[in-house]
Protein backbone atom coordinates (compact mmCIF):
# COMPACT_ATOMS: atom_id res chain seq x y z
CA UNK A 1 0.57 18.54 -22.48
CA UNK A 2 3.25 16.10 -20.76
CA UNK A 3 5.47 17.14 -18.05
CA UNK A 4 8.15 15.28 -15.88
CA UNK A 5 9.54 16.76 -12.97
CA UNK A 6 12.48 15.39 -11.55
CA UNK A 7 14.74 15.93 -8.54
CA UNK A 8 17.88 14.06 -7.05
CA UNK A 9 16.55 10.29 -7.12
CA UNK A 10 12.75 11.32 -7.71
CA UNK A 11 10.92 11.67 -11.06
CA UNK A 12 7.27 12.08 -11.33
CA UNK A 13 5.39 12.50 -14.91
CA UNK A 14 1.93 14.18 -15.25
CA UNK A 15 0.02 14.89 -18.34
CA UNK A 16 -2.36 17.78 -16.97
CA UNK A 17 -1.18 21.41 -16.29
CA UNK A 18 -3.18 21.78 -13.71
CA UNK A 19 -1.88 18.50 -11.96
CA UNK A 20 1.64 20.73 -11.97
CA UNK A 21 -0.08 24.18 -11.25
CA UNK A 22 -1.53 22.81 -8.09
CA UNK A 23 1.05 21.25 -6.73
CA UNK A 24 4.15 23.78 -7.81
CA UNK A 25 5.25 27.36 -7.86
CA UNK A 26 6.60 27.55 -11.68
CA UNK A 27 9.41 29.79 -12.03
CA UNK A 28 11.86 30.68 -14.70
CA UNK A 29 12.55 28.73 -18.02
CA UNK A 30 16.02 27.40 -18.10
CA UNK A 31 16.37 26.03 -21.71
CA UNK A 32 13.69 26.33 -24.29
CA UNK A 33 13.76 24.11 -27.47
CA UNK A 34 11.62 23.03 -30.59
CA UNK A 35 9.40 20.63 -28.92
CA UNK A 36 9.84 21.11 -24.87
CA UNK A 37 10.72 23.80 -22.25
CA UNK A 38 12.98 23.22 -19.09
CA UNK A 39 12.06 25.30 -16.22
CA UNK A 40 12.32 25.67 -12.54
CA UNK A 41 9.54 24.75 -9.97
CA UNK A 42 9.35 24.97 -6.30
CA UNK A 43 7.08 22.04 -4.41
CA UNK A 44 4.57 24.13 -2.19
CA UNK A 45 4.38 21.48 0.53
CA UNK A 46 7.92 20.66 0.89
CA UNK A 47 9.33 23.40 -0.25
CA UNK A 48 11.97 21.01 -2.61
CA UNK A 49 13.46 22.63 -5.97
CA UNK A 50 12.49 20.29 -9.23
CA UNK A 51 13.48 20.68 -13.12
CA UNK A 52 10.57 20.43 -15.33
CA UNK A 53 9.77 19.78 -18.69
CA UNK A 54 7.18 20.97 -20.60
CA UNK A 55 6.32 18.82 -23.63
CA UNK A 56 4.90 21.94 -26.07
CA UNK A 57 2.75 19.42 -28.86
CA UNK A 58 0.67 16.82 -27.39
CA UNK A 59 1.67 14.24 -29.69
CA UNK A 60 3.37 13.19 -32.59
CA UNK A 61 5.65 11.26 -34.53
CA UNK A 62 8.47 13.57 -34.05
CA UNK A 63 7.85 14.72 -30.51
CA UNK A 64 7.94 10.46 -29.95
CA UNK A 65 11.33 10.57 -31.90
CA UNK A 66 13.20 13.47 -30.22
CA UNK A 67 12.18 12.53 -27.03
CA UNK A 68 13.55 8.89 -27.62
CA UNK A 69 16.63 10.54 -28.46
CA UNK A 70 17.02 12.30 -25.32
CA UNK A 71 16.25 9.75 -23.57
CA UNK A 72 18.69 7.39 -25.34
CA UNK A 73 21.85 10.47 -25.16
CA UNK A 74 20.72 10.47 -21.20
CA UNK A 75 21.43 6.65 -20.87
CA UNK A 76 24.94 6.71 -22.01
């Protein structure tokens, strides 16, 4: 499952959970939707606060759409 994890001026994408689990303390879930969840995470090295999300279905055609979406909403 994707993730991106992004902080003031810093965003950084992984696509394993353990890539995330390693790395980050995962805290509470901020906003959960159809295809993603937002959550809290705390670096362990640096000790810096990110938002994450949390793709839920690997793929997909919809996944692809909604996330183009956001994306495009973001951008204006």
């Amino acid at each position: 499952m994707p993730f991106g994890c992004l902080t003031l001026g810093e965003k950084k994408d992984y696509n394993s959970p353990t890539e995330v689990t390693d790395k980050y303390d995962l805290g509470q879930v901020v906003k959960s939707e159809e295809f993603c969840e937002i959550f809290r995470a705390k670096d362990r090295n640096t000790l810096k606060m990110y938002t994450c999300k949390k793709f839920n279905k690997k793929d997909g055609r919809k996944v692809r759409k909604a996330a183009k979406n956001e994306i495009m909403i973001l951008k204006m």
